[in-house]
N, C-alpha and C. Protein backbone atom coordinates (compact mmCIF):
# COMPACT_ATOMS: atom_id res chain seq x y z
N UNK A 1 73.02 102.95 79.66
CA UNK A 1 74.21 102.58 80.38
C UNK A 1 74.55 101.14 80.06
N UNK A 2 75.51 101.17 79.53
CA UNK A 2 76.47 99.74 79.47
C UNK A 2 77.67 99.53 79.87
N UNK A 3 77.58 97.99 80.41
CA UNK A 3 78.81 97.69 81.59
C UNK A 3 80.15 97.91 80.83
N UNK A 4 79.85 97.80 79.23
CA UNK A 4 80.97 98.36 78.50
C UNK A 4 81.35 99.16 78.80
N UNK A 5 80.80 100.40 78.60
CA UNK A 5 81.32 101.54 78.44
C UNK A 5 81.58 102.27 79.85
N UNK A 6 81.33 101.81 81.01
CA UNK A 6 81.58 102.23 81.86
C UNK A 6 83.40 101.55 82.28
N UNK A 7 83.37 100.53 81.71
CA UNK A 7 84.91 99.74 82.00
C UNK A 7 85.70 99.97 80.81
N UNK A 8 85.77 100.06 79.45
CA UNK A 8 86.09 100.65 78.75
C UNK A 8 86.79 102.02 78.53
N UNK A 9 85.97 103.14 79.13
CA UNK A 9 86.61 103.99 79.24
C UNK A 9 87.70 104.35 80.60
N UNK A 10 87.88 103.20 80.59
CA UNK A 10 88.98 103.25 81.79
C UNK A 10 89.93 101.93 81.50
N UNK A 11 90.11 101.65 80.96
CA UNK A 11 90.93 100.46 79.91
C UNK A 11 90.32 99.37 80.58
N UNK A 12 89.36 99.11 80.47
CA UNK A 12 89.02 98.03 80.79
C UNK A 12 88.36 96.87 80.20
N UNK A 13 87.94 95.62 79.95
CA UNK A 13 87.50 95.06 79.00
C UNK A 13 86.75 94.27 79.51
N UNK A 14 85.59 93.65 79.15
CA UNK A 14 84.79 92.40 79.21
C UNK A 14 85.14 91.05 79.11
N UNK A 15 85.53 89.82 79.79
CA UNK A 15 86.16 88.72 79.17
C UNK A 15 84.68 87.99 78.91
N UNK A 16 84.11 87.93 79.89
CA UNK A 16 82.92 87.03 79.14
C UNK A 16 81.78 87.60 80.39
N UNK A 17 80.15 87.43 80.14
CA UNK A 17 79.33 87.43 81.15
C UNK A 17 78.29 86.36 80.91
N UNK A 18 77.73 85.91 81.58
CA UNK A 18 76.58 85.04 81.59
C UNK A 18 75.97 84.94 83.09
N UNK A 19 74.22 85.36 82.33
CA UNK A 19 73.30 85.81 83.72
C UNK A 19 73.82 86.86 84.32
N UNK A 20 73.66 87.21 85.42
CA UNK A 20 73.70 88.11 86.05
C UNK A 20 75.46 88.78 86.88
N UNK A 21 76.44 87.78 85.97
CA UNK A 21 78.03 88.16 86.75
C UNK A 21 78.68 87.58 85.28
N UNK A 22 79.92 88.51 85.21
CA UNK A 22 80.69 88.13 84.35
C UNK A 22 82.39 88.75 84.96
N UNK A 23 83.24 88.68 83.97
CA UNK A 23 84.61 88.75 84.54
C UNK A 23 84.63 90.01 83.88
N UNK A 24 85.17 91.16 84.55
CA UNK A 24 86.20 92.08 83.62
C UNK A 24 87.54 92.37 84.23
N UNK A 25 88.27 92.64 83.45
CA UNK A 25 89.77 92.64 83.40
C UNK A 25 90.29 94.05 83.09
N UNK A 26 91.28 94.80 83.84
CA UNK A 26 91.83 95.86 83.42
C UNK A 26 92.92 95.74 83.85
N UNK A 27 94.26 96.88 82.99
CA UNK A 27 95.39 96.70 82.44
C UNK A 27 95.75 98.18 82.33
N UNK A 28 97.29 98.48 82.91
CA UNK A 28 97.56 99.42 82.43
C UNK A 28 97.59 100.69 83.59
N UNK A 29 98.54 101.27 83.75
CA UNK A 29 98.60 102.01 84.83
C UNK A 29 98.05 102.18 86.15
N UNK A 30 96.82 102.33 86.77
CA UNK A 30 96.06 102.43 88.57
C UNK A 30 94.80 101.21 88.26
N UNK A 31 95.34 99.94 87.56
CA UNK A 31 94.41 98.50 87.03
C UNK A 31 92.98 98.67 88.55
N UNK A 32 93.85 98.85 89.44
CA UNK A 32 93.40 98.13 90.25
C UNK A 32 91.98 99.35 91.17
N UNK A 33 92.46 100.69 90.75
CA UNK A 33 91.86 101.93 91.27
C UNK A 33 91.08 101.79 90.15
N UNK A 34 91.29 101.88 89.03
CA UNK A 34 90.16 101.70 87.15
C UNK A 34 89.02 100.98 87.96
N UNK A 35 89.43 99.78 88.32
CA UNK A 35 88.45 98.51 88.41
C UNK A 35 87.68 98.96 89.34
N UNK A 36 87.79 100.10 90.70
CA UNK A 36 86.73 99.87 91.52
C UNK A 36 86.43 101.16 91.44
N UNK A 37 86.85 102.34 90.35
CA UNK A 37 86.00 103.28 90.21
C UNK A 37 85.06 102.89 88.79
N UNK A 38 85.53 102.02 88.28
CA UNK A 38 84.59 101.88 87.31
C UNK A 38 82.72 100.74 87.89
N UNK A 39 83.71 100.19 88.63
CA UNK A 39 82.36 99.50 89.74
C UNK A 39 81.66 100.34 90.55
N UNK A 40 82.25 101.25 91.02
CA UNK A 40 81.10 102.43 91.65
C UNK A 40 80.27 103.07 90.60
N UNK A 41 80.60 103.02 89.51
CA UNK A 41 80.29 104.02 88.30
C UNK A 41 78.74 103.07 88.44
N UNK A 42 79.22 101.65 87.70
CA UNK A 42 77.97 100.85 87.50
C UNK A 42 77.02 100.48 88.83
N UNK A 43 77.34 100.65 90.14
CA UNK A 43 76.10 100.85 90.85
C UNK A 43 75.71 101.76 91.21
N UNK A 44 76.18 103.05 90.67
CA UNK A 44 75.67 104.33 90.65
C UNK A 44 74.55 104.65 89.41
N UNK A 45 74.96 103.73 88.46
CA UNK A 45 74.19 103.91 87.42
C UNK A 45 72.96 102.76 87.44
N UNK A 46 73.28 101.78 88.13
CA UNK A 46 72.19 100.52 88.52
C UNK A 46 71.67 101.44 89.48
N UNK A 47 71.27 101.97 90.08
CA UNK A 47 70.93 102.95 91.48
C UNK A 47 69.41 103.48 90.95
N UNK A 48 70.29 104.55 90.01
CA UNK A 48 69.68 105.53 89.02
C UNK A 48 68.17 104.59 88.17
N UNK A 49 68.82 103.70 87.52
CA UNK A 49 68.49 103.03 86.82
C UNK A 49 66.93 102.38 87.66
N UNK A 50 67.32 101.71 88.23
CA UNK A 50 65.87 101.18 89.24
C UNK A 50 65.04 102.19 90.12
N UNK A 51 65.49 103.29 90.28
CA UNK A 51 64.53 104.29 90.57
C UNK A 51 64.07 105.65 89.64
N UNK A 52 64.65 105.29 88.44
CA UNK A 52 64.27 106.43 87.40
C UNK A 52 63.45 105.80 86.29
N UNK A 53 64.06 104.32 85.91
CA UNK A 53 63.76 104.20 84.57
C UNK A 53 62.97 103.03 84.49
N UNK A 54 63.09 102.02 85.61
CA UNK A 54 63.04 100.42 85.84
C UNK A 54 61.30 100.24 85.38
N UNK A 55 61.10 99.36 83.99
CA UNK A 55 59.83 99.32 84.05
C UNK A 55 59.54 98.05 84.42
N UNK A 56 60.05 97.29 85.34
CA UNK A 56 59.92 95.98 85.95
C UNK A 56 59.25 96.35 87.09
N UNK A 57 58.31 95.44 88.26
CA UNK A 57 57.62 96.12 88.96
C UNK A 57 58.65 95.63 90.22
N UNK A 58 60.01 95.10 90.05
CA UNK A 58 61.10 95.01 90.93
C UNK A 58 62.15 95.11 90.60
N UNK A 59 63.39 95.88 91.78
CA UNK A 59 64.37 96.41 91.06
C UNK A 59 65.32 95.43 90.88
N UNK A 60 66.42 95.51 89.80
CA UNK A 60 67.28 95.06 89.40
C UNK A 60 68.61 94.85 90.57
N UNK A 61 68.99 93.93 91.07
CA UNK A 61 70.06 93.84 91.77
C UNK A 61 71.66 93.38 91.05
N UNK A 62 72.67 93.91 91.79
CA UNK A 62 74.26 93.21 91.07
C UNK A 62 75.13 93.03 92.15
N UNK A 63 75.71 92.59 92.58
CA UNK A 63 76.82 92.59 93.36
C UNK A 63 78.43 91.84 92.50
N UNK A 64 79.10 93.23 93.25
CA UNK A 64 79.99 93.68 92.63
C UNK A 64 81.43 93.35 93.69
N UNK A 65 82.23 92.64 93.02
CA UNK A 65 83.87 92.20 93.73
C UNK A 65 84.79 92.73 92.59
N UNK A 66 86.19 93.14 93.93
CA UNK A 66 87.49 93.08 92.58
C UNK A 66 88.28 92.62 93.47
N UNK A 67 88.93 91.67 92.92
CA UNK A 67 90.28 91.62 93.42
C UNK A 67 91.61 91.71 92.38
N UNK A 68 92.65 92.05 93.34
CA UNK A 68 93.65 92.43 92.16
C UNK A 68 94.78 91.07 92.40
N UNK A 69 95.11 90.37 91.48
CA UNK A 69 95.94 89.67 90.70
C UNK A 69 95.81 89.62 89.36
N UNK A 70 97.22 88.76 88.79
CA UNK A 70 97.28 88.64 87.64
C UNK A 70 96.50 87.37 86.87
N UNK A 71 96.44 87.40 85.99
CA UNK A 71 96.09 86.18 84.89
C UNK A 71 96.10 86.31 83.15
N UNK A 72 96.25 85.47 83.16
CA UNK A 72 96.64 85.40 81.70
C UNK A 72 95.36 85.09 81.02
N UNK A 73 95.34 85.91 79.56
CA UNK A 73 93.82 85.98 78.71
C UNK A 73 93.75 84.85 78.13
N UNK A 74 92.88 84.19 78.09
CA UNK A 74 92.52 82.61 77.24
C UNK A 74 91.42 83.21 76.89
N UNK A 75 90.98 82.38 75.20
CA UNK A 75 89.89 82.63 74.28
C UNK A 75 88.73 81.25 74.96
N UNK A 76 89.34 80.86 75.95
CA UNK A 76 88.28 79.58 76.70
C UNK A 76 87.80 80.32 77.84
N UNK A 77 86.36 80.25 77.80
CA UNK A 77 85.89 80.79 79.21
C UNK A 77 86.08 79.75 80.02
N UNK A 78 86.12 78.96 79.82
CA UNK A 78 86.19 77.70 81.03
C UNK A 78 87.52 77.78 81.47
N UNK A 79 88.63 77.89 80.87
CA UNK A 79 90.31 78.05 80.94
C UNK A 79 90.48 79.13 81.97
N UNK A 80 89.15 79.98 81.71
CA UNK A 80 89.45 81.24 82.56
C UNK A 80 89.35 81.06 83.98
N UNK A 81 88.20 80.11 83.94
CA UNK A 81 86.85 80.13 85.19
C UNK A 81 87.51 79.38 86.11
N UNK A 82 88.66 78.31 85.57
CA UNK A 82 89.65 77.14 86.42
C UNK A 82 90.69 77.92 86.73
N UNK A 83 90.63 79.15 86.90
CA UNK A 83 91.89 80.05 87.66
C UNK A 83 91.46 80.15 88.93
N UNK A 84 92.79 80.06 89.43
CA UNK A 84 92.83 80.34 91.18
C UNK A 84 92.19 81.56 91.73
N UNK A 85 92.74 83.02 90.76
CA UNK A 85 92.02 84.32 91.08
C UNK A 85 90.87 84.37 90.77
N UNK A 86 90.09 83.63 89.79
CA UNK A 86 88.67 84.13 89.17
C UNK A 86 87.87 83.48 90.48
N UNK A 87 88.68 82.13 91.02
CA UNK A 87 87.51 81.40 91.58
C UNK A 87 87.74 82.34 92.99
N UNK A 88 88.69 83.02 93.20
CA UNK A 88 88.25 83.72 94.37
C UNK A 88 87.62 84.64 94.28
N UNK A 89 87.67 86.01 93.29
CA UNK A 89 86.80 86.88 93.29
C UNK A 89 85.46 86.29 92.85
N UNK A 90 84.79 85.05 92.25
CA UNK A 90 83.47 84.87 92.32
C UNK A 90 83.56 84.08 93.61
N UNK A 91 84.13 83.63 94.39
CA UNK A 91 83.48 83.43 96.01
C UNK A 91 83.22 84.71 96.70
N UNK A 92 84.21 85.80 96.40
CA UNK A 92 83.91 87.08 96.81
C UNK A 92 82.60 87.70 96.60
N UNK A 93 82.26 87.51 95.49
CA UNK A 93 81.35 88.18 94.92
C UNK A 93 80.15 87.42 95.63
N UNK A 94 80.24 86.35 95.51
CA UNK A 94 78.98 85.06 95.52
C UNK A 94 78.63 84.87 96.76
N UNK A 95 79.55 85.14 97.89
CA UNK A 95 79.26 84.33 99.30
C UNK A 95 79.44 85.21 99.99
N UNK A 96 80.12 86.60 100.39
CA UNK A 96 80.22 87.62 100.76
C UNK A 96 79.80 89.06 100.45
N UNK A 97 78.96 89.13 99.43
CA UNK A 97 78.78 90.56 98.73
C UNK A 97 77.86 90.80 98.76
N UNK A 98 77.13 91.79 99.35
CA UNK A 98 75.77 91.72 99.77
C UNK A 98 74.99 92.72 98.62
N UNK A 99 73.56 92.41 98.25
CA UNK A 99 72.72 93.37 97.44
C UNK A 99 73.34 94.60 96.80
N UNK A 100 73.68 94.70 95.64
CA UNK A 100 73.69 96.13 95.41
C UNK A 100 74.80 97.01 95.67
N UNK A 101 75.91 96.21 95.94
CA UNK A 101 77.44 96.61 96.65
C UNK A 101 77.92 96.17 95.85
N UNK A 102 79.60 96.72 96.52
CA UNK A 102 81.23 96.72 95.88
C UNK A 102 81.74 96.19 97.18
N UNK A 103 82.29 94.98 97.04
CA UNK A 103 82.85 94.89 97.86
C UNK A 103 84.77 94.19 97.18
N UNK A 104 85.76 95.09 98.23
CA UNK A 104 86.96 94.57 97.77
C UNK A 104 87.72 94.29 98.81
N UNK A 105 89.00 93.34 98.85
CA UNK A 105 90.04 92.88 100.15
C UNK A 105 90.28 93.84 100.93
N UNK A 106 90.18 94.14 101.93
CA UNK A 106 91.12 95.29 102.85
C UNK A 106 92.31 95.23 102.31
N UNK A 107 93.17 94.11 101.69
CA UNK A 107 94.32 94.26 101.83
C UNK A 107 94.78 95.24 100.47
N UNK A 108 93.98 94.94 99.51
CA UNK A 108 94.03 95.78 98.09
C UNK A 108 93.74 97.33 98.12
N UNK A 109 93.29 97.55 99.20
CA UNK A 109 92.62 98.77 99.54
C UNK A 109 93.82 99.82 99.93
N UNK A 110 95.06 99.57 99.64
CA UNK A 110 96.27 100.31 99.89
C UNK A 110 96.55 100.76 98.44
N UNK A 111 96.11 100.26 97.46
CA UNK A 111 95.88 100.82 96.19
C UNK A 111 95.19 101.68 95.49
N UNK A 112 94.31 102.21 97.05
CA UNK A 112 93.36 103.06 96.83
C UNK A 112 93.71 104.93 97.07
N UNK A 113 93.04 105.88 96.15
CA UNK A 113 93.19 106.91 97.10
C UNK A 113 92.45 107.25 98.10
N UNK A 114 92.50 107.98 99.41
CA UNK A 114 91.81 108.16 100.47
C UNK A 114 90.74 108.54 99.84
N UNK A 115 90.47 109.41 99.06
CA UNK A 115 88.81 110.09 99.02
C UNK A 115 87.85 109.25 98.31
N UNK A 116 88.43 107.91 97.78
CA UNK A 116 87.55 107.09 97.34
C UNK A 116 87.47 106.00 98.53
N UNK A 117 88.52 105.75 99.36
CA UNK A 117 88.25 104.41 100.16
C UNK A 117 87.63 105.09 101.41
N UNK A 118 87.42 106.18 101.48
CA UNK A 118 86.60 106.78 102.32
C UNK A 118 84.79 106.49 101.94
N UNK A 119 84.54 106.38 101.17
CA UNK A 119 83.13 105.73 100.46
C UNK A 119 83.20 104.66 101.20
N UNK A 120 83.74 103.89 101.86
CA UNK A 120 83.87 102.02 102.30
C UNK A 120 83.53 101.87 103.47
N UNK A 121 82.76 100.71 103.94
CA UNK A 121 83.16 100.44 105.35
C UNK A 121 83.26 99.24 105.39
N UNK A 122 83.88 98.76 106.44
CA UNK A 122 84.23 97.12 106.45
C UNK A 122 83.13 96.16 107.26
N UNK A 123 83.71 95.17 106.56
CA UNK A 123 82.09 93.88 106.89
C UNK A 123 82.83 93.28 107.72
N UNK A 124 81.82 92.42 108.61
CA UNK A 124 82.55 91.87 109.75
C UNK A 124 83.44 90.96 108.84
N UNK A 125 84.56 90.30 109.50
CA UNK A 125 84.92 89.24 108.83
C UNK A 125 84.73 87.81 108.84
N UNK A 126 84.85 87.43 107.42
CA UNK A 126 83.80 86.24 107.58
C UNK A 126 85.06 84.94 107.24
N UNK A 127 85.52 84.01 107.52
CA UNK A 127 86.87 82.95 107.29
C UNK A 127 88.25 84.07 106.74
N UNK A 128 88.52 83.47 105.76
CA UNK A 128 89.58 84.38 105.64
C UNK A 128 89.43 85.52 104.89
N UNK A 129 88.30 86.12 104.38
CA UNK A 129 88.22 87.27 103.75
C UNK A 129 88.13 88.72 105.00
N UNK A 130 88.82 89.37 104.55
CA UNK A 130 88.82 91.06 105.34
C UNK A 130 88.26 91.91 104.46
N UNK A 131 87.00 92.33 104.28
CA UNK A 131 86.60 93.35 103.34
C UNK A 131 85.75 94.15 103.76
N UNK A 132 85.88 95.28 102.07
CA UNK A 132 85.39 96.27 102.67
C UNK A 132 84.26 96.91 101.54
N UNK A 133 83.48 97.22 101.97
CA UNK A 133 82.03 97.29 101.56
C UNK A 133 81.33 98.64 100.82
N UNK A 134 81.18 98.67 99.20
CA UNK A 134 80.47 99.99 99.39
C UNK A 134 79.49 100.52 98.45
N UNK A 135 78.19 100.74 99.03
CA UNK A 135 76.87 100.58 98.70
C UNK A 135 76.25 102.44 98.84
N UNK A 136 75.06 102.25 97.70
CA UNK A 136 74.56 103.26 97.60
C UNK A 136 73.20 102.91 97.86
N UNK A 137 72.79 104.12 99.36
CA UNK A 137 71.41 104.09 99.58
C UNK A 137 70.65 105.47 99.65
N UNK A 138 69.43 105.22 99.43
CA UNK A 138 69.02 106.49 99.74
C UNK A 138 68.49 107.08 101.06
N UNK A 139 68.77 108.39 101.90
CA UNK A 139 68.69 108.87 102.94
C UNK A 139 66.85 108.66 103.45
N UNK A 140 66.65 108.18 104.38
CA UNK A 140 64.90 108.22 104.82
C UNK A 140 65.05 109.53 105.78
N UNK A 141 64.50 110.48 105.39
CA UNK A 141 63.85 111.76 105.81
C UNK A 141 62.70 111.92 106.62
């Protein structure tokens, strides 16, 4: 599993990653539905991944944000990183997103269809973010 090909096949692209978070960008008809079914994809497959395959003797964690605005592509990661939207979805990501989750705006969440924003539940709110939360665990029996 690669974060490529899970965003990729949904027009999506890689702008840059380093360590453990990077930016991706999608374009092109439901941008904004692509971006957070392709993020369920990858912690469904990070899921899998740390309880099937993980030969580390601890599992791999990611936390995962989208928010939807625009921006324009620069060949400068730094050009990128001094955008208004990037620096909010990595506060999203960074200061609000807990272990192993997706978390996106309530307010973007009107871009959603019901049977996927039904997967969500919302986090308390924390300053001005309203979001909504969605993580894969396994059932204790």
């Amino acid at each position: 599993m690669t974060i490529d090909t899970c965003t990729s096949k949904r027009n999506g692209r890689q702008w840059f990653w380093e360590g453990d978070g990077g930016l991706l960008a999608f374009y092109y008809g439901e941008a904004f539905q692509d971006a957070v079914l392709s993020s369920m994809e990858i912690l469904q497959k990070w899921f899998m991944f740390n309880h099937t395959e993980n030969p580390l003797q601890e599992p791999l964690y990611v936390r995962l944000a989208v928010y939807s605005d625009s921006l324009n592509y620069s060949a400068s990661d730094e050009i990128i990183k001094r955008n208004d939207a990037v620096k909010k979805v990595f506060e999203m990501e960074s200061s609000y997103t807990p272990k192993n989750a997706l978390c996106i705006t309530k307010n973007s969440a009107r871009h959603l269809d019901r049977i996927i924003l039904d997967n969500f539940c919302r986090l308390p709110r924390t300053g001005s973010w309203d979001l909504l939360c969605y993580q894969i665990s396994m059932e204790d029996k």
